[in-house]
PDB file of N, CA and C in Angstrom:
ATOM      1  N   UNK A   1      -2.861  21.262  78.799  1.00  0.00           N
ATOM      2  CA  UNK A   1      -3.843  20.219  78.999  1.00  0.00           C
ATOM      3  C   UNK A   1      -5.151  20.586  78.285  1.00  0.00           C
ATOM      4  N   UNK A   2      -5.447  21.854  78.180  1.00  0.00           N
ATOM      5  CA  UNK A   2      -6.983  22.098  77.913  1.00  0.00           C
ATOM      6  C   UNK A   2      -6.445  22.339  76.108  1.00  0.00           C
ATOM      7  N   UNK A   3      -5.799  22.531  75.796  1.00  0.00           N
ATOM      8  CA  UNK A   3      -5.266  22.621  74.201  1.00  0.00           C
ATOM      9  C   UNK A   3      -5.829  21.062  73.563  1.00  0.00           C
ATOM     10  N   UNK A   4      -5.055  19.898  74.886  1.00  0.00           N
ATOM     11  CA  UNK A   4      -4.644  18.920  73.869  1.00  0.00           C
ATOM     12  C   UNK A   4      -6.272  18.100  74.078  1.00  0.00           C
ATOM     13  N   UNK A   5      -7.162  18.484  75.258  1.00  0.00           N
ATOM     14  CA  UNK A   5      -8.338  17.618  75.487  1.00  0.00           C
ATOM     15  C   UNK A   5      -9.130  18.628  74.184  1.00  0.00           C
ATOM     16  N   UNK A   6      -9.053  19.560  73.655  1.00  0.00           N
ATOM     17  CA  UNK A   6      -9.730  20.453  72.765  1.00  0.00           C
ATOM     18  C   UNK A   6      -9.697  19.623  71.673  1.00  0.00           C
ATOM     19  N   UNK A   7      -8.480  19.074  71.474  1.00  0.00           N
ATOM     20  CA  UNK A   7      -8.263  18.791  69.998  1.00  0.00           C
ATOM     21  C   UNK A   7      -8.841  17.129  70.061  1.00  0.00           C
ATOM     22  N   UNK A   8      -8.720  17.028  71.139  1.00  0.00           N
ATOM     23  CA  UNK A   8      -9.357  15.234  71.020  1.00  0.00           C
ATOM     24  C   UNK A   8     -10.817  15.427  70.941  1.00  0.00           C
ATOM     25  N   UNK A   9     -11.412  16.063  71.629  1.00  0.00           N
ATOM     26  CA  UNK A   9     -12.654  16.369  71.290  1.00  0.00           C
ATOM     27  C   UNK A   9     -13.095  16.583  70.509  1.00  0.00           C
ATOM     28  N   UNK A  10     -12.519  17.811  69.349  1.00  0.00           N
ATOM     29  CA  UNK A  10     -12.910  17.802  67.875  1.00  0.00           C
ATOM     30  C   UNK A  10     -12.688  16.927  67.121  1.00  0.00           C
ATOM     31  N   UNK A  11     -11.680  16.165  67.227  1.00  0.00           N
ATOM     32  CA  UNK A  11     -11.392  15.088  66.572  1.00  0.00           C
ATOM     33  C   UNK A  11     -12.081  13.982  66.413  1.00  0.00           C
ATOM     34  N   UNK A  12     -12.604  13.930  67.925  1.00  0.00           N
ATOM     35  CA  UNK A  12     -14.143  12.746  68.087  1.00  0.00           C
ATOM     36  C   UNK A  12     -15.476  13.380  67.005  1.00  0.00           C
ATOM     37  N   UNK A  13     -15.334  14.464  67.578  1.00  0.00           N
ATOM     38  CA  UNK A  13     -16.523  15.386  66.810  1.00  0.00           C
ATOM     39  C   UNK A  13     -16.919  14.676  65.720  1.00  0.00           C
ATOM     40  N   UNK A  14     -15.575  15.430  64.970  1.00  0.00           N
ATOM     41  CA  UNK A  14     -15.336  15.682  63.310  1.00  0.00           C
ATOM     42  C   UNK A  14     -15.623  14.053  63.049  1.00  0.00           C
ATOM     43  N   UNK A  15     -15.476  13.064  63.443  1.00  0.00           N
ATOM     44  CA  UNK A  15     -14.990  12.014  63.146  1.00  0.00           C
ATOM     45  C   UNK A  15     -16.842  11.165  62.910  1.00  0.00           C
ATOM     46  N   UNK A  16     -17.576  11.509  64.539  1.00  0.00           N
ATOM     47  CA  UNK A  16     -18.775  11.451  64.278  1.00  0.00           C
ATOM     48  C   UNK A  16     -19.451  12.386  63.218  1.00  0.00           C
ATOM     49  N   UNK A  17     -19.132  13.360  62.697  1.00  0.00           N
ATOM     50  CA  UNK A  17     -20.263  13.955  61.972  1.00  0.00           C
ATOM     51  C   UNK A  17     -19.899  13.287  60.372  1.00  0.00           C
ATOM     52  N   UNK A  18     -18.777  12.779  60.284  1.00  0.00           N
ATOM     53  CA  UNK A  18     -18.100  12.385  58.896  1.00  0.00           C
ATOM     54  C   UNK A  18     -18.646  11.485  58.864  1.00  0.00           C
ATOM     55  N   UNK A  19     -18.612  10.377  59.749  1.00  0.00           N
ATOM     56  CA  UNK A  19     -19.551   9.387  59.198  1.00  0.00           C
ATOM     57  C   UNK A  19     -21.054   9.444  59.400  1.00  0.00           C
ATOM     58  N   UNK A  20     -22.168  10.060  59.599  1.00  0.00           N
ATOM     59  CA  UNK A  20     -23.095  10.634  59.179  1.00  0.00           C
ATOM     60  C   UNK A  20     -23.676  10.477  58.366  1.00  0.00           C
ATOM     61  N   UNK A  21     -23.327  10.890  56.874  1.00  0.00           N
ATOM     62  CA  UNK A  21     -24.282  10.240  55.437  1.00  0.00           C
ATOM     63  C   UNK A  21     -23.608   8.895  55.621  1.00  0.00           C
ATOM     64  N   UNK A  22     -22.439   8.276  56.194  1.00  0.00           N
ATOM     65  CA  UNK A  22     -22.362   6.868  54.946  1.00  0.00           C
ATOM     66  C   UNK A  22     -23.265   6.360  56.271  1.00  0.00           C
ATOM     67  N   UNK A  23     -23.513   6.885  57.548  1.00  0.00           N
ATOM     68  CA  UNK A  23     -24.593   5.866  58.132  1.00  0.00           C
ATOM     69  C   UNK A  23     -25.811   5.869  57.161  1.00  0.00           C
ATOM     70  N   UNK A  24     -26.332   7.510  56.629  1.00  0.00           N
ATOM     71  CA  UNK A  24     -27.485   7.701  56.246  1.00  0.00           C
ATOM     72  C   UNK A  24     -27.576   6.826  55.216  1.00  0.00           C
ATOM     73  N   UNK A  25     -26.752   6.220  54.609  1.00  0.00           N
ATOM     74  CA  UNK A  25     -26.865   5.838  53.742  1.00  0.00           C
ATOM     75  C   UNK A  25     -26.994   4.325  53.826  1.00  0.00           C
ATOM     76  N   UNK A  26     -26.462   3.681  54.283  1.00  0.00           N
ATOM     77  CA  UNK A  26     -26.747   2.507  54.913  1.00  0.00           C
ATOM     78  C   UNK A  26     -27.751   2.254  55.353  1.00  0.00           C
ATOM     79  N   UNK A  27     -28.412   2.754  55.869  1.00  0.00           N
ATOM     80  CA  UNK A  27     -29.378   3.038  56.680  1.00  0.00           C
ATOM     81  C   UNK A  27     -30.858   2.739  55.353  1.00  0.00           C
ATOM     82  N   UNK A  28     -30.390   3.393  54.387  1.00  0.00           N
ATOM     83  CA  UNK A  28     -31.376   3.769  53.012  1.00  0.00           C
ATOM     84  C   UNK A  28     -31.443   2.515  52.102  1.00  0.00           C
ATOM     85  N   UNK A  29     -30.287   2.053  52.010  1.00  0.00           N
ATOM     86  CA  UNK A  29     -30.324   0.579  51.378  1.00  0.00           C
ATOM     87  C   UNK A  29     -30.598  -0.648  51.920  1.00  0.00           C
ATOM     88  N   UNK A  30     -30.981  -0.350  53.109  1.00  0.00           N
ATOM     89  CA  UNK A  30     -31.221  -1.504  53.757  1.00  0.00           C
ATOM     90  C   UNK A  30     -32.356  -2.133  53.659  1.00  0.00           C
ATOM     91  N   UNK A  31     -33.357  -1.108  53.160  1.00  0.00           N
ATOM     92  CA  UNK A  31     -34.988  -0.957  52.529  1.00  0.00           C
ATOM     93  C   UNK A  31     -34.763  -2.268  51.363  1.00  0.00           C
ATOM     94  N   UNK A  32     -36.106  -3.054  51.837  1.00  0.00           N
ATOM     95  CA  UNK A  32     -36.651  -3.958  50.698  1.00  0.00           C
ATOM     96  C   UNK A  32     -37.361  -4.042  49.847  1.00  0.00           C
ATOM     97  N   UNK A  33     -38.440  -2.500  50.011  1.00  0.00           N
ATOM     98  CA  UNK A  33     -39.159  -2.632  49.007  1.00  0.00           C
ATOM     99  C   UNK A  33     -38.938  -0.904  48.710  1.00  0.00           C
ATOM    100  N   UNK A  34     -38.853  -1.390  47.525  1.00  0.00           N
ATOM    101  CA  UNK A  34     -38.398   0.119  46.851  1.00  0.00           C
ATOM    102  C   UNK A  34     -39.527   0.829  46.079  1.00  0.00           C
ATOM    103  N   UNK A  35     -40.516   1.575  47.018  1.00  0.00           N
ATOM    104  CA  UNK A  35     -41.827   2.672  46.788  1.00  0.00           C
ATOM    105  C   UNK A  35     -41.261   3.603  46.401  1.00  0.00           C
ATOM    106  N   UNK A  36     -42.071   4.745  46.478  1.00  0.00           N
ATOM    107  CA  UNK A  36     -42.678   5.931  46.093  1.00  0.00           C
ATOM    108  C   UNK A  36     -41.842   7.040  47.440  1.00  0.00           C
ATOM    109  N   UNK A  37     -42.166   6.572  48.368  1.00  0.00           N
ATOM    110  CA  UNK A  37     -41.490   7.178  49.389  1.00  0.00           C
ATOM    111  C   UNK A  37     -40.313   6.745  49.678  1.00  0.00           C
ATOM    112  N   UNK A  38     -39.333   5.669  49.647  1.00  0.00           N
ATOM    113  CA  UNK A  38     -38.382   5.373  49.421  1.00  0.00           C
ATOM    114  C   UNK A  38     -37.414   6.096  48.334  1.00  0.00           C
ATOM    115  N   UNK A  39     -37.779   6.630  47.835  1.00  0.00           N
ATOM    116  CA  UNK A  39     -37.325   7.174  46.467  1.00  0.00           C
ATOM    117  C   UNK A  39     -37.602   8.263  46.970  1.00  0.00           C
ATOM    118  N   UNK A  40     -38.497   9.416  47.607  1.00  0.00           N
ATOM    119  CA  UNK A  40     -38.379  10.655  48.332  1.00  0.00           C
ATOM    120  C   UNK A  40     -37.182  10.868  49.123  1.00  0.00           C
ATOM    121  N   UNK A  41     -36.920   9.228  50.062  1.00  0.00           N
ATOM    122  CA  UNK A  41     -36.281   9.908  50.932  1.00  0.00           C
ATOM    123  C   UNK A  41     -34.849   9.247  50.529  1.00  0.00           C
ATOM    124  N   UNK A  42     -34.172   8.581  49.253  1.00  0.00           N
ATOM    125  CA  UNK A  42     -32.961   8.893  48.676  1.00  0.00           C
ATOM    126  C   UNK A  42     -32.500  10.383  47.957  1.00  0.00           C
ATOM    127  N   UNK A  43     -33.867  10.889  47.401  1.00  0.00           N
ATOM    128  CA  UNK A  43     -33.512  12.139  46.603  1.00  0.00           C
ATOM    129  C   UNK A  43     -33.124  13.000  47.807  1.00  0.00           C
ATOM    130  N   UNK A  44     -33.486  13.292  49.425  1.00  0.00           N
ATOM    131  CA  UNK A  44     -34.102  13.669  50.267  1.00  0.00           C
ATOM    132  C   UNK A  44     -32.419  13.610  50.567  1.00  0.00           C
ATOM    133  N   UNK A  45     -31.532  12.429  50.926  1.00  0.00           N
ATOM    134  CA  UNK A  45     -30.153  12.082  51.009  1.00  0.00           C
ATOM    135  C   UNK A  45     -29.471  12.473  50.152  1.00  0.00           C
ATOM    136  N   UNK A  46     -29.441  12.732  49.126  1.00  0.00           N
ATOM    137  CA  UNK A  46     -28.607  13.275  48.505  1.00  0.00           C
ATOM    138  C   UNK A  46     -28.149  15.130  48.354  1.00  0.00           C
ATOM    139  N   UNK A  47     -29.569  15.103  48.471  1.00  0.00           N
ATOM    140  CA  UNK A  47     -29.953  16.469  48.338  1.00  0.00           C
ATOM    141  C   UNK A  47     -29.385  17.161  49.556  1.00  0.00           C
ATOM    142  N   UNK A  48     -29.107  16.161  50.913  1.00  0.00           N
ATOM    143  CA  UNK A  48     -28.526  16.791  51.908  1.00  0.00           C
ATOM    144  C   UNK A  48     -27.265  16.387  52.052  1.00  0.00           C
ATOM    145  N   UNK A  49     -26.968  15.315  50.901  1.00  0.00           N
ATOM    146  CA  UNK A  49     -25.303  15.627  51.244  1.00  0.00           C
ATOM    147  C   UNK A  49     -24.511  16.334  50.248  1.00  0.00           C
ATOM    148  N   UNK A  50     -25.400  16.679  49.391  1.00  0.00           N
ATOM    149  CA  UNK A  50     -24.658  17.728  48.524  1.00  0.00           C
ATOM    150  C   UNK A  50     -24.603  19.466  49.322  1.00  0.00           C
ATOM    151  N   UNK A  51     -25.524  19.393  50.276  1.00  0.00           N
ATOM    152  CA  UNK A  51     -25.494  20.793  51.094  1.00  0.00           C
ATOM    153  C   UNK A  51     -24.728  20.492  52.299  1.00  0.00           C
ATOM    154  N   UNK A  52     -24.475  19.249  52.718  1.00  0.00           N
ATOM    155  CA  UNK A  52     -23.231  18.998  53.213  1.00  0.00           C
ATOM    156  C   UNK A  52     -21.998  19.180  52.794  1.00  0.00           C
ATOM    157  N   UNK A  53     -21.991  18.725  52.127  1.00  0.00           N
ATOM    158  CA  UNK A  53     -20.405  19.221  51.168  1.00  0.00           C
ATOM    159  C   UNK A  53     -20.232  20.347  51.119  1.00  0.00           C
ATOM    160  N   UNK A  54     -21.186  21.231  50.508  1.00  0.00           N
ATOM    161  CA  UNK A  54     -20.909  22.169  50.497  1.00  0.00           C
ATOM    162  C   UNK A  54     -21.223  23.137  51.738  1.00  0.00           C
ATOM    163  N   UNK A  55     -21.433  22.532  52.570  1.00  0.00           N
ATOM    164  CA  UNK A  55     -20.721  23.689  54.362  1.00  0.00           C
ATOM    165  C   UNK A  55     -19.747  23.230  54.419  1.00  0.00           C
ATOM    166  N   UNK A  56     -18.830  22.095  54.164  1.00  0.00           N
ATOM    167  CA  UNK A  56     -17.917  21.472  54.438  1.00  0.00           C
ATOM    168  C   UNK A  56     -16.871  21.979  53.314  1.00  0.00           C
ATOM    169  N   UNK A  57     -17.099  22.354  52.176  1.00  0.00           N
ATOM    170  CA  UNK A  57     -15.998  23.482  51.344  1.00  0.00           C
ATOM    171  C   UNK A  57     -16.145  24.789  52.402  1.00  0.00           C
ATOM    172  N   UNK A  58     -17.209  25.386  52.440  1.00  0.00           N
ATOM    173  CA  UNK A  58     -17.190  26.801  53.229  1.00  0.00           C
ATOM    174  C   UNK A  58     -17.344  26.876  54.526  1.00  0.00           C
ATOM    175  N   UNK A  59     -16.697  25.732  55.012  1.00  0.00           N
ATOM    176  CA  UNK A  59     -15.892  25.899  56.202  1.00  0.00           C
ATOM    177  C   UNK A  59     -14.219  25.918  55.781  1.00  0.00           C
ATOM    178  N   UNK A  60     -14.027  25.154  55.379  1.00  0.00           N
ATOM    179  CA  UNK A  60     -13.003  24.705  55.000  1.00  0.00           C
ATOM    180  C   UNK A  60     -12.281  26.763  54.587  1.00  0.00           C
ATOM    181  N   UNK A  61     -13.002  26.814  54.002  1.00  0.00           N
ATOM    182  CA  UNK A  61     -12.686  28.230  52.925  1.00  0.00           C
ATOM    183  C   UNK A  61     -12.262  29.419  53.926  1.00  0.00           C
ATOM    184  N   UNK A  62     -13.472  29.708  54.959  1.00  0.00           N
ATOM    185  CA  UNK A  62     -13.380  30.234  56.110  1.00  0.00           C
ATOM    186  C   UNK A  62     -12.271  30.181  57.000  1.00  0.00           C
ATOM    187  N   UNK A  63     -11.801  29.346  57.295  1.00  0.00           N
ATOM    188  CA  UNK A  63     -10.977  28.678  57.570  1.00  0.00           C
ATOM    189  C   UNK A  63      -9.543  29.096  56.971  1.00  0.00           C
ATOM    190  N   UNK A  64      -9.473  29.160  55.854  1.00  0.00           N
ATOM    191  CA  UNK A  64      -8.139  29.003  55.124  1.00  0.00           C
ATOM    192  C   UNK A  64      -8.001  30.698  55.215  1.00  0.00           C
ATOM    193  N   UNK A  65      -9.103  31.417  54.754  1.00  0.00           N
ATOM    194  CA  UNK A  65      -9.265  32.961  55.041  1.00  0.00           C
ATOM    195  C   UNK A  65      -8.624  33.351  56.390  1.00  0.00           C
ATOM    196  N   UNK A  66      -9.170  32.887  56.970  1.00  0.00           N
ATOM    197  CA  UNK A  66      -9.075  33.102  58.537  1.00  0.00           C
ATOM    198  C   UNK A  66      -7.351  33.375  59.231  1.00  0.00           C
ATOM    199  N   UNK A  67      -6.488  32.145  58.871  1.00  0.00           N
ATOM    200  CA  UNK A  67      -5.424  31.662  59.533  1.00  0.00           C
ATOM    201  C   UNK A  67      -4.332  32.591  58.191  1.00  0.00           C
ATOM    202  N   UNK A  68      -3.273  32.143  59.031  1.00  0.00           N
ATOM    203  CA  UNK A  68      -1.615  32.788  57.784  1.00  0.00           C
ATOM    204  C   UNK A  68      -1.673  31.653  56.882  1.00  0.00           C
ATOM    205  N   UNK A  69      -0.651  32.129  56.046  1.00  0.00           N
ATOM    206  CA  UNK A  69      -0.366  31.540  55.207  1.00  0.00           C
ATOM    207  C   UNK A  69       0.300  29.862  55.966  1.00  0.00           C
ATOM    208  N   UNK A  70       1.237  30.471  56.629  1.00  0.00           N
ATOM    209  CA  UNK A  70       1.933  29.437  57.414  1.00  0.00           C
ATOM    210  C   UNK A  70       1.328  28.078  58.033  1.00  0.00           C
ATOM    211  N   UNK A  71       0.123  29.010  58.669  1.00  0.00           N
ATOM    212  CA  UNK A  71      -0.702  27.403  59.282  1.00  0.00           C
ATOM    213  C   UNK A  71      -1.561  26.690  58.098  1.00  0.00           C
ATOM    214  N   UNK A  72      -2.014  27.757  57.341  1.00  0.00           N
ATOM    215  CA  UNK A  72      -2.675  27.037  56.003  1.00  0.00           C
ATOM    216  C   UNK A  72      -2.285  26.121  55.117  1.00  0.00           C
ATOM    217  N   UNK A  73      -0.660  26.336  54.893  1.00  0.00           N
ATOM    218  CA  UNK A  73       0.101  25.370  54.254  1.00  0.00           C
ATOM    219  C   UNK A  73       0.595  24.141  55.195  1.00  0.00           C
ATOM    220  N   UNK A  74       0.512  24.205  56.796  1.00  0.00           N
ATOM    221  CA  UNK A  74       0.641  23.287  57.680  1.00  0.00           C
ATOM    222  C   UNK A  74      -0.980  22.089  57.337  1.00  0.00           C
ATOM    223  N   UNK A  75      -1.736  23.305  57.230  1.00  0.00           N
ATOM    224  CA  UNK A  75      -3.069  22.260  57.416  1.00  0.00           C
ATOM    225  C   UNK A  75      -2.996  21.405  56.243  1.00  0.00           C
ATOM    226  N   UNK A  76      -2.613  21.847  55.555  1.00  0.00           N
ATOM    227  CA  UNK A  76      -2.934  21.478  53.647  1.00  0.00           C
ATOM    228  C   UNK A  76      -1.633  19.851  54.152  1.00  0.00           C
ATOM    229  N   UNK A  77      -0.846  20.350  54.123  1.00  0.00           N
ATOM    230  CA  UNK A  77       0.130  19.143  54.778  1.00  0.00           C
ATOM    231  C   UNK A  77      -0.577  17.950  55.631  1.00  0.00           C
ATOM    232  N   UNK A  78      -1.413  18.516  56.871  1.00  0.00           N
ATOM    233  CA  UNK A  78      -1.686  18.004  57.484  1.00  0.00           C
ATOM    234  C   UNK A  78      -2.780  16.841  56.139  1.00  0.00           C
ATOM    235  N   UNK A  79      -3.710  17.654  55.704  1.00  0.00           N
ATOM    236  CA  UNK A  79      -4.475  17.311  54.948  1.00  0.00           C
ATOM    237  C   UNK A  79      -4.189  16.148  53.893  1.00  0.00           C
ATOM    238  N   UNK A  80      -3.080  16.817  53.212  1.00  0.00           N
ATOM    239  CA  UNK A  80      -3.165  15.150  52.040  1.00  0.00           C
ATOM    240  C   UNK A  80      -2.312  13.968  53.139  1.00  0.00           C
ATOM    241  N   UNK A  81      -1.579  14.588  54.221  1.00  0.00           N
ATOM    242  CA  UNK A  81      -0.759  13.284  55.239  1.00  0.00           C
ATOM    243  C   UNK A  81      -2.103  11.881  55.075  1.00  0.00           C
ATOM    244  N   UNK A  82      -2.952  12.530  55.959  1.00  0.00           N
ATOM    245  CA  UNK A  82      -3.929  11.911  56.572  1.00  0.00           C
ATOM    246  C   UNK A  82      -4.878  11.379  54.858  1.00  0.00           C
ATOM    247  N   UNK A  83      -5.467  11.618  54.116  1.00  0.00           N
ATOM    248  CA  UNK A  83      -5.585  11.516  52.898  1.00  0.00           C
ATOM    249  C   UNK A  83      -4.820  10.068  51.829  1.00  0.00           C
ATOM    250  N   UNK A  84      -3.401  10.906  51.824  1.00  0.00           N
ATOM    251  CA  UNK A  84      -2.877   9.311  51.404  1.00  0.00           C
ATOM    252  C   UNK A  84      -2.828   8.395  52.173  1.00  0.00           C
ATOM    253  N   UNK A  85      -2.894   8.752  53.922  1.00  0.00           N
ATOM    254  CA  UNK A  85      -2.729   6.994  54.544  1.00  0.00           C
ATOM    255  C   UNK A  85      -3.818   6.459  54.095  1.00  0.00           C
ATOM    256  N   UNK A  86      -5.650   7.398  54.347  1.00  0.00           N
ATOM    257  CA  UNK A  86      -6.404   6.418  54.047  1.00  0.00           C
ATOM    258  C   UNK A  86      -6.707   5.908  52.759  1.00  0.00           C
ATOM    259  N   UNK A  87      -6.392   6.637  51.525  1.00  0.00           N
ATOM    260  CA  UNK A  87      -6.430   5.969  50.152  1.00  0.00           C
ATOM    261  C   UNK A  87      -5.744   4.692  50.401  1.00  0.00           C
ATOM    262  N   UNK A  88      -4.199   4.960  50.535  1.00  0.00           N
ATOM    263  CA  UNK A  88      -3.169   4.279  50.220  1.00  0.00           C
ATOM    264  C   UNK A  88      -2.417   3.456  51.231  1.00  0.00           C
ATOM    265  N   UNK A  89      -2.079   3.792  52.219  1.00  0.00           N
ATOM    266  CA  UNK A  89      -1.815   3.266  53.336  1.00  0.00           C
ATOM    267  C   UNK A  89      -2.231   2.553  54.241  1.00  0.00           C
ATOM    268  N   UNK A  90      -3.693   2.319  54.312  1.00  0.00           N
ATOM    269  CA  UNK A  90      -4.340   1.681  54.940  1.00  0.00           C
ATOM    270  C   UNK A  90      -5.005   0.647  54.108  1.00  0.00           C
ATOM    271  N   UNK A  91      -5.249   0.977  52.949  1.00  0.00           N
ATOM    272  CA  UNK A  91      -5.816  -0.284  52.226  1.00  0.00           C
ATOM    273  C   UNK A  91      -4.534  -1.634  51.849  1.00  0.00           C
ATOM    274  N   UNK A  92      -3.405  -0.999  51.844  1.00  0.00           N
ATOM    275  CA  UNK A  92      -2.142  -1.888  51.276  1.00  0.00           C
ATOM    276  C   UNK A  92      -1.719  -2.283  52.992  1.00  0.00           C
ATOM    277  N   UNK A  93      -1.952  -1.762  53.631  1.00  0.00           N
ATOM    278  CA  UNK A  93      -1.806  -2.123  55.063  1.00  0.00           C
ATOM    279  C   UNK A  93      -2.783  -3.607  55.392  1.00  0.00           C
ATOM    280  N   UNK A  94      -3.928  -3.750  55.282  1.00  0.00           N
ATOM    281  CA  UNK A  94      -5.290  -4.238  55.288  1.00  0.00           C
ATOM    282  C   UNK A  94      -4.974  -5.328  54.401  1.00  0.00           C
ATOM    283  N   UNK A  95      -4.616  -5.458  53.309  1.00  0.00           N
ATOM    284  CA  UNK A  95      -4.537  -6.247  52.253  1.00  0.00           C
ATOM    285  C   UNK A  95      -2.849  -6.987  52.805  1.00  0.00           C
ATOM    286  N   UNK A  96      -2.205  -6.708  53.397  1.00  0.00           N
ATOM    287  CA  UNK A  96      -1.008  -7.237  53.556  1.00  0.00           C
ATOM    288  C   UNK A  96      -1.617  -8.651  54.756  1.00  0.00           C
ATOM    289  N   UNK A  97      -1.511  -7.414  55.371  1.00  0.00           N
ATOM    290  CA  UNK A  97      -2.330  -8.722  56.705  1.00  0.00           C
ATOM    291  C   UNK A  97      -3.315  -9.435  56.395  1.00  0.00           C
ATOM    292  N   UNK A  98      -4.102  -9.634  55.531  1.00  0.00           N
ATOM    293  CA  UNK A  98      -5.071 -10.529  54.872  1.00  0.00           C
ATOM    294  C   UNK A  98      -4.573 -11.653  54.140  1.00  0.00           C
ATOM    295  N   UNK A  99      -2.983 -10.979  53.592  1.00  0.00           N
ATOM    296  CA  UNK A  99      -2.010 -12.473  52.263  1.00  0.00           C
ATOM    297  C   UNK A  99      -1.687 -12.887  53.466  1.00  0.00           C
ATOM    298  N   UNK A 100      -1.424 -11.916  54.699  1.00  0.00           N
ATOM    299  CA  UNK A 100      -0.436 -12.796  55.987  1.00  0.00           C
ATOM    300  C   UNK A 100      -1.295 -13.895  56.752  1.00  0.00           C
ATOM    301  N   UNK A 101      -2.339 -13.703  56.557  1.00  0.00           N
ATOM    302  CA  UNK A 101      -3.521 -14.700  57.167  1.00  0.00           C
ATOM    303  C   UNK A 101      -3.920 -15.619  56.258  1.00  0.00           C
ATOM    304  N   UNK A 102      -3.913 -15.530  55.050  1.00  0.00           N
ATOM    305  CA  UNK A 102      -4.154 -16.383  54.582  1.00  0.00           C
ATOM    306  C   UNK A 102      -2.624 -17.334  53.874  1.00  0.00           C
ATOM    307  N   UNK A 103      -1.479 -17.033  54.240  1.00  0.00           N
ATOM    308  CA  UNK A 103      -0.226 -17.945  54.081  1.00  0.00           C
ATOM    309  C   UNK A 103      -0.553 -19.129  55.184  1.00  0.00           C
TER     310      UNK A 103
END
């Protein structure tokens, strides 16, 4: 029980912190008049999601260090699974039911 409430929890986590910049970002374009300080605080966004990314490789890295080979190649699995649904699977999913609504 405490395994599987662990993993739902991170999962919420992970899920809130991922979307994070595209709020920040939303958030940035929503601006109508495009100053001087507006333009601080896009450079200001970027600048922190490029140091996002990159805790998010060196975790990732840590991570892969950390565990066997075995679970590493599980995660990596796990990894493009989840990956191609949302490229691929979910957009042709989305788009199906959209021709089905509109027949």
């Amino acid at each position: 029980v405490f395994m599987v409430t662990r993993a739902i929890v991170v999962g919420i986590i992970s899920t809130i912190v991922g979307y994070l910049p595209i709020a920040a970002l939303v958030t940035l374009t929503r601006k109508e008049v495009y100053d001087r300080w507006h333009r601080l605080k896009v450079m200001c966004f970027w600048a922190s999601l490029v140091l996002y990314m990159f805790l998010c490789l060196l975790t990732i890295c840590l991570f892969l260090a950390s565990v066997n080979v075995y679970d590493g190649e599980q995660w990596l699995v796990a990894g493009l699974t989840s990956l191609i649904g949302r490229l691929v699977m979910f957009p042709l999913l989305l788009s199906m039911i959209i021709l089905l609504g509109l027949l």
